[in-house]
Protein backbone atom coordinates (compact mmCIF):
# COMPACT_ATOMS: atom_id res chain seq x y z
CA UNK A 1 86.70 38.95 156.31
CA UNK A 2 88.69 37.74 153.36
CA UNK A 3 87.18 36.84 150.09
CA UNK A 4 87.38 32.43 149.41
CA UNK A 5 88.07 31.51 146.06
CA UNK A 6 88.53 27.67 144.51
CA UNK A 7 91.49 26.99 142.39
CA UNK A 8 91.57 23.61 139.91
CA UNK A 9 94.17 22.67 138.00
CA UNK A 10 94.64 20.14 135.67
CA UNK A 11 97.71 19.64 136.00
CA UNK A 12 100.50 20.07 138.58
CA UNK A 13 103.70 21.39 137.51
CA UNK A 14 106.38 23.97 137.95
CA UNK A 15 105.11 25.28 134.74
CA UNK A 16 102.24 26.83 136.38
CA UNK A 17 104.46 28.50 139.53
CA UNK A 18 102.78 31.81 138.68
CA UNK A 19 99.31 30.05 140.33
CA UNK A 20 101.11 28.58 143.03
CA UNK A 21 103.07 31.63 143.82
CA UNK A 22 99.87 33.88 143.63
CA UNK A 23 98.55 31.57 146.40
CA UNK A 24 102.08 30.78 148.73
CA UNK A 25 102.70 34.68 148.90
CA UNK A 26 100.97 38.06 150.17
CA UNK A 27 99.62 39.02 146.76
CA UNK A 28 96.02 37.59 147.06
CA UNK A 29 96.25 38.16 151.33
CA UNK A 30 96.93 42.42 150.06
CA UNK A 31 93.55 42.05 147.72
CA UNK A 32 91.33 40.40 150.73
CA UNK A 33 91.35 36.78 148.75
CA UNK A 34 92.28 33.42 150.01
CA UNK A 35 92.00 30.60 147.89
CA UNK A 36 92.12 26.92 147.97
CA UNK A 37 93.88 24.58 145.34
CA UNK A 38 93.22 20.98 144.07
CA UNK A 39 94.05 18.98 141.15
CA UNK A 40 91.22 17.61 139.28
CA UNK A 41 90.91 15.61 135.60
CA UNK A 42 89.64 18.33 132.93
CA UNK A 43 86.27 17.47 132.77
CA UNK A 44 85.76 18.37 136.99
CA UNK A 45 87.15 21.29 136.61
CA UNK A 46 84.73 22.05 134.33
CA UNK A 47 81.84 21.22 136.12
CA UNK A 48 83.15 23.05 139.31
CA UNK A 49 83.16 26.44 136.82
CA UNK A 50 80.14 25.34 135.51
CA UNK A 51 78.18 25.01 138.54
CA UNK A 52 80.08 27.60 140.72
CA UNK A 53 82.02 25.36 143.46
CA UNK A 54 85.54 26.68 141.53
CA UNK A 55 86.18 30.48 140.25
CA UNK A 56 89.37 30.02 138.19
CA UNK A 57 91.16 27.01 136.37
CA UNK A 58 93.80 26.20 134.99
CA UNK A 59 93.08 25.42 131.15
CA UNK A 60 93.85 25.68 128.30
CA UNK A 61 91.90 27.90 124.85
CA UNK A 62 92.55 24.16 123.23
CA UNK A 63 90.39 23.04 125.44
CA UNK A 64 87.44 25.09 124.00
CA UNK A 65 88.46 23.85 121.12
CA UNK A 66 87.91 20.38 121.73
CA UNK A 67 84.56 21.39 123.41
CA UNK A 68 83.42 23.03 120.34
CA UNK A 69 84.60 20.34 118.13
CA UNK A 70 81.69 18.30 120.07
CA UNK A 71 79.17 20.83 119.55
CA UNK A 72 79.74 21.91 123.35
CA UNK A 73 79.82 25.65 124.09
CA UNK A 74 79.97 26.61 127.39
CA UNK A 75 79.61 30.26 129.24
CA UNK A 76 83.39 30.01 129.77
CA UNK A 77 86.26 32.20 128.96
CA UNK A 78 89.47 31.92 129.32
CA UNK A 79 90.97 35.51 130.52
CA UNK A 80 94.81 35.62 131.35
CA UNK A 81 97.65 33.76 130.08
CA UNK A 82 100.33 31.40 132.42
CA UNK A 83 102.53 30.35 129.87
CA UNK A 84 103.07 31.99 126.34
CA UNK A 85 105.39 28.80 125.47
CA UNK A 86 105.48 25.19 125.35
CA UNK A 87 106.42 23.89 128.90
CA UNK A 88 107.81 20.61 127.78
CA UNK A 89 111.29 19.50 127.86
CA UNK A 90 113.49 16.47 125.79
CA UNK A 91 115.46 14.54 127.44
CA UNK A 92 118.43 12.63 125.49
CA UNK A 93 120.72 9.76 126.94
CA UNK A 94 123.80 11.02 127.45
CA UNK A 95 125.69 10.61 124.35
CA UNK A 96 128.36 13.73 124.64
CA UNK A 97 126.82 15.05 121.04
CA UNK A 98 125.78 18.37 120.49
CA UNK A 99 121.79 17.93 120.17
CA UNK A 100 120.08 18.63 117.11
CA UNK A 101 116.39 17.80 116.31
CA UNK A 102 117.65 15.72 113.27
CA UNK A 103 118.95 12.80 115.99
CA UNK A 104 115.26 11.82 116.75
CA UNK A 105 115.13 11.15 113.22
CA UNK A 106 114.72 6.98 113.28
CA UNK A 107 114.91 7.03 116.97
CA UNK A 108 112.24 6.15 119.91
CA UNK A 109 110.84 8.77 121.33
CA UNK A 110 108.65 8.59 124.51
CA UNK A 111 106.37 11.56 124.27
CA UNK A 112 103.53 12.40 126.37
CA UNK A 113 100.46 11.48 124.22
CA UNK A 114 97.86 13.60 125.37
CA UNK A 115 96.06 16.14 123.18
CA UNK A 116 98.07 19.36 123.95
CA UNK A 117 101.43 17.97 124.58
CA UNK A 118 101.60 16.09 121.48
CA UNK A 119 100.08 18.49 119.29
CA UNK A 120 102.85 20.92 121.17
CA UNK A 121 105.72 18.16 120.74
CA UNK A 122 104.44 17.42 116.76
CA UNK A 123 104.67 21.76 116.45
CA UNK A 124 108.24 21.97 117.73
CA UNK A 125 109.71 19.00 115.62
CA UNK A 126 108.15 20.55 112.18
CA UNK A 127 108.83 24.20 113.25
CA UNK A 128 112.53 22.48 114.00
CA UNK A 129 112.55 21.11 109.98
CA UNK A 130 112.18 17.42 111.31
CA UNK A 131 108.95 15.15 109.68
CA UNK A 132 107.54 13.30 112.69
CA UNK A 133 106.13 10.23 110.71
CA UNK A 134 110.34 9.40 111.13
CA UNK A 135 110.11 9.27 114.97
CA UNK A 136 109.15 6.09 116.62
CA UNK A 137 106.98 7.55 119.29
CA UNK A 138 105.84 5.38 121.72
CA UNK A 139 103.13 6.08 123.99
CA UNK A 140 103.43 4.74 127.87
CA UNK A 141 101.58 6.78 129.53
CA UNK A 142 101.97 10.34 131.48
CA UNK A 143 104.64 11.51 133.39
CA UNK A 144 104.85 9.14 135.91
CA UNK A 145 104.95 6.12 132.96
CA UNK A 146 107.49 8.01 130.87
CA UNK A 147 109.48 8.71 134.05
CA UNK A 148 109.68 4.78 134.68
CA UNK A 149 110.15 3.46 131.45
CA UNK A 150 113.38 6.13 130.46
CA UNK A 151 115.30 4.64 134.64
CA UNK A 152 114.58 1.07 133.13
CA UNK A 153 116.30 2.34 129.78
CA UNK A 154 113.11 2.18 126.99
CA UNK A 155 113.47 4.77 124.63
CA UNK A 156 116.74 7.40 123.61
CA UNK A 157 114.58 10.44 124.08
CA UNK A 158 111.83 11.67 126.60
CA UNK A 159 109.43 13.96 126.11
CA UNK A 160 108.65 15.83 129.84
CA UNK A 161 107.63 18.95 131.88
CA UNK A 162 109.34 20.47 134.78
CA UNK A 163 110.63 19.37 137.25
CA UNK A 164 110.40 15.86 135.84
CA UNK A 165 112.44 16.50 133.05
CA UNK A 166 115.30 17.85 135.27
CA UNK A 167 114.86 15.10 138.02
CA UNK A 168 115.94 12.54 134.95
CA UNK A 169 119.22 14.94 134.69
CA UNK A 170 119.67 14.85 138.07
CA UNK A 171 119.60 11.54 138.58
CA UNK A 172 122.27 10.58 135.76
CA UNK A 173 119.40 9.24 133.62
CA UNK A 174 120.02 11.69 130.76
CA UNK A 175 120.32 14.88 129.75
CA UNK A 176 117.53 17.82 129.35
CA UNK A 177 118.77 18.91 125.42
CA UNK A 178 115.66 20.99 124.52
CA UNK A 179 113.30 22.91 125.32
CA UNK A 180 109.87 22.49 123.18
CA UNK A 181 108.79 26.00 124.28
CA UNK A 182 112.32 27.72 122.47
CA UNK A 183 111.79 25.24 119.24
CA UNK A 184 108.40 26.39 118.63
CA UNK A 185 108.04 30.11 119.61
CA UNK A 186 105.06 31.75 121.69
CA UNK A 187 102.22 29.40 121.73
CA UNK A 188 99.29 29.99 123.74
CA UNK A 189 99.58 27.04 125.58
CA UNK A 190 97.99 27.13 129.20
CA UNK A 191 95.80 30.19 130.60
CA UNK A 192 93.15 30.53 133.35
CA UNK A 193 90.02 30.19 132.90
CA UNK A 194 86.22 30.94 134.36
CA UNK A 195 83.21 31.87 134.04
CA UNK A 196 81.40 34.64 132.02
CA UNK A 197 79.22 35.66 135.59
CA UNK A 198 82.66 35.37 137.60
CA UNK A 199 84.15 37.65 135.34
CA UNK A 200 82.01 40.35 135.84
CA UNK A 201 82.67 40.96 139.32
CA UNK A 202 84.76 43.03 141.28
CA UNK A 203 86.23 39.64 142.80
CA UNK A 204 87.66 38.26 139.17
CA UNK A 205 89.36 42.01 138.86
CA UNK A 206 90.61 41.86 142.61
CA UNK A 207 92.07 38.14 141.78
CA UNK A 208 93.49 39.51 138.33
CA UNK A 209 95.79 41.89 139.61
CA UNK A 210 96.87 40.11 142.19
CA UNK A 211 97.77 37.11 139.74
CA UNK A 212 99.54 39.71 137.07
CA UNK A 213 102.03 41.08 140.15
CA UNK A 214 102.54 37.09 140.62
CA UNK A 215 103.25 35.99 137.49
CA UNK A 216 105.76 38.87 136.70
CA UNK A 217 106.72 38.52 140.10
CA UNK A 218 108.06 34.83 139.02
CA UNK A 219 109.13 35.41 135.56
CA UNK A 220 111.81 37.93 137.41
CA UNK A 221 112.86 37.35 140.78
CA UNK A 222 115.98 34.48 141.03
CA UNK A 223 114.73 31.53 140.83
CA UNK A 224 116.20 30.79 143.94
CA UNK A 225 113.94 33.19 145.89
CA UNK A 226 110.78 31.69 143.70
CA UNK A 227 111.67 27.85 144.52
CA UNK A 228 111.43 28.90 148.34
CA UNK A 229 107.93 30.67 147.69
CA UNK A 230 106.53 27.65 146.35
CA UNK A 231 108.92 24.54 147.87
CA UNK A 232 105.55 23.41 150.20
CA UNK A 233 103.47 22.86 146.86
CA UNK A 234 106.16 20.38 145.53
CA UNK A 235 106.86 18.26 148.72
CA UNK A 236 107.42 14.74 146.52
CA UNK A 237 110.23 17.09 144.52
CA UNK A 238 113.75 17.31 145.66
CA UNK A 239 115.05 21.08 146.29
CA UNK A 240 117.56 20.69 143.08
CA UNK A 241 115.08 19.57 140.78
CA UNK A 242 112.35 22.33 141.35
CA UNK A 243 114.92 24.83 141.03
CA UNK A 244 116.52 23.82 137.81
CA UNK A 245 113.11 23.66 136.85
CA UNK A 246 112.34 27.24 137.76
CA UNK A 247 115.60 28.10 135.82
CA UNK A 248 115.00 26.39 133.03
CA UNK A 249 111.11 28.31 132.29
CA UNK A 250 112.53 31.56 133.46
CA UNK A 251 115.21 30.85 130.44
CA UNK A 252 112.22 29.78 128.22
CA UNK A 253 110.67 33.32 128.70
CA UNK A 254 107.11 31.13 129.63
CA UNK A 255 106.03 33.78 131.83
CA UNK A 256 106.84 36.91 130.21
CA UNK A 257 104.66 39.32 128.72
CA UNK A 258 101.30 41.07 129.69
CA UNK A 259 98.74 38.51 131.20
CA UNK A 260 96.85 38.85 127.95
CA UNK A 261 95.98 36.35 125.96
CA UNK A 262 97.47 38.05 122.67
CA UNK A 263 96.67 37.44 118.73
CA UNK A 264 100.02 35.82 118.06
CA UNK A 265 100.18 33.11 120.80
CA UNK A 266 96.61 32.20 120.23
CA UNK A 267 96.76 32.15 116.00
CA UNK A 268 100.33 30.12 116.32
CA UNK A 269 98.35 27.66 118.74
CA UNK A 270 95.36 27.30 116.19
CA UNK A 271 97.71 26.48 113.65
CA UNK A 272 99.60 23.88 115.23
CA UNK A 273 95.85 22.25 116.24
CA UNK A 274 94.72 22.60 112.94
CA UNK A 275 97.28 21.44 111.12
CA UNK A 276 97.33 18.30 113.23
CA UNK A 277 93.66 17.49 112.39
CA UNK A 278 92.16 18.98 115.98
CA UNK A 279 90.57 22.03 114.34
CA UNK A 280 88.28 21.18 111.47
CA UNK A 281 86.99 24.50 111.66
CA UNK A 282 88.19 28.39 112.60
CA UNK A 283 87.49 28.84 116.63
CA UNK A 284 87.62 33.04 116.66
CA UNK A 285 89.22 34.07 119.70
CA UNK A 286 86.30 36.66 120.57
CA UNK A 287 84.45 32.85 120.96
CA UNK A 288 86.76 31.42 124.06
CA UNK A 289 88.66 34.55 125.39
CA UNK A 290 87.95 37.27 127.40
CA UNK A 291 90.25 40.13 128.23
CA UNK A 292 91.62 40.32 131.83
CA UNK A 293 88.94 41.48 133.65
CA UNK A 294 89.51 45.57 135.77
């Protein structure tokens, strides 16, 4: 009898194809695992590691950040990496112009407000030479807000993940022109995460390797092969749009590397949250990361 896992996530995204794709194909079914998914706000997910009803979430190491800003410190860890990079994408109206960061310069921007994404979107623009304070950005909401304020034309730029970002292409409403992930370099911006007792067991190594085989599995097959692993997962997403999404992260290089959560994409993350005012004090990574568990 197989082994039952829960899976939260935050978010739901073709950013994070690596969990959907360790769940849609054989590679948990050849380690005796099924799991089950749901999207849940951050603060369930949580909970359900906290009190044991889910094994592994999708997270972020600024999320133990934020918790230890609040004095909160938690038996959590977070022990492999999804994406090394920045998922978001900018989308411009279609102006025929080369893009450049500079343009945003005096524009409006509608950019996804939420802690990581904005510290991520603030990152890119400085590590791109451009001062943010000369951005209008306006705040509407998430994805589905920013989505339905760039159709009704508010705003020259959008600030998105995949596939919404390429469903605005699609549609004729813009143009994708950059990738936030490329702008800023590796940035240790979404990993797993679970508990220190679920860690220890042969389980959390079983569930590791099959999740390492996924994620390289989708950082290198086409993307055509890796849209039709994971279409079910996306049924509100047209066919076109998931794969250009696909595309566009296996460009970015978000899934490449070890599953590690290495010194470089956690110190450049750190930065970016410090320098934004998020950090008022040094989180050591020893403090909210584990190594992949064998």
């Amino acid at each position: 009898m197989a082994d039952k896992i829960n899976i939260a996530a935050t978010r739901h995204s073709a950013f994070y194809s690596p969990i959907h794709a360790v769940i849609a194909g054989d590679f948990l079914r050849d380690e005796g695992i099924v799991a089950e998914y749901c999207v849940a706000p951050p603060a369930q997910c949580t909970e359900g590691l906290l009190d044991g009803t889910v094994q592994v979430a999708q997270s972020a190491v600024s999320a133990s950040w934020d918790e230890r800003e609040r004095g909160q410190v938690f038996p959590l860890r977070h022990f492999c990496t999804i994406n090394r990079r920045d998922g978001f994408f900018i989308v411009g109206r279609q102006n025929g112009l080369p893009f450049a960061w500079s343009q945003l310069a005096d524009s409006t921007a509608l950019v996804d407000h939420g802690r990581q994404p904005y510290v991520g979107f603030c990152h890119a623009a400085r590590c791109q030479g451009l001062d943010v304070g000369q951005i209008n950005l306006k705040d509407v909401g998430g994805e589905v807000e920013i989505l339905a304020s760039f159709r009704e034309g508010i705003g020259e730029f959008a600030h998105l993940q995949g596939p919404a970002a390429q469903q605005l292409e699609i549609e004729g409403h813009g143009r994708v022109v950059a990738s936030c992930g490329t702008s800023s370099g590796l940035f240790a911006f979404s990993s797993l995460r679970a508990s220190q007792e679920f860690l220890a067991t042969d389980l959390a190594a079983r569930f590791t390797r099959a999740y390492a085989k996924a994620r390289d599995w989708v950082a290198r097959r086409p993307a055509e092969e890796v849209t039709q692993l994971i279409r079910d997962v996306f049924p509100e997403v047209g066919n076109d749009e998931l794969l250009a999404a696909v595309r566009a992260y296996q460009k970015v290089g978000t899934w490449l590397g070890s599953v590690e959560i290495d010194d470089e994409s956690y110190d450049a993350a750190h930065a970016a949250f410090t320098q934004a005012g998020r950090n008022t004090t040094d989180h050591p990574k020893e403090q909210v990361v584990a190594p992949p568990p064998a």
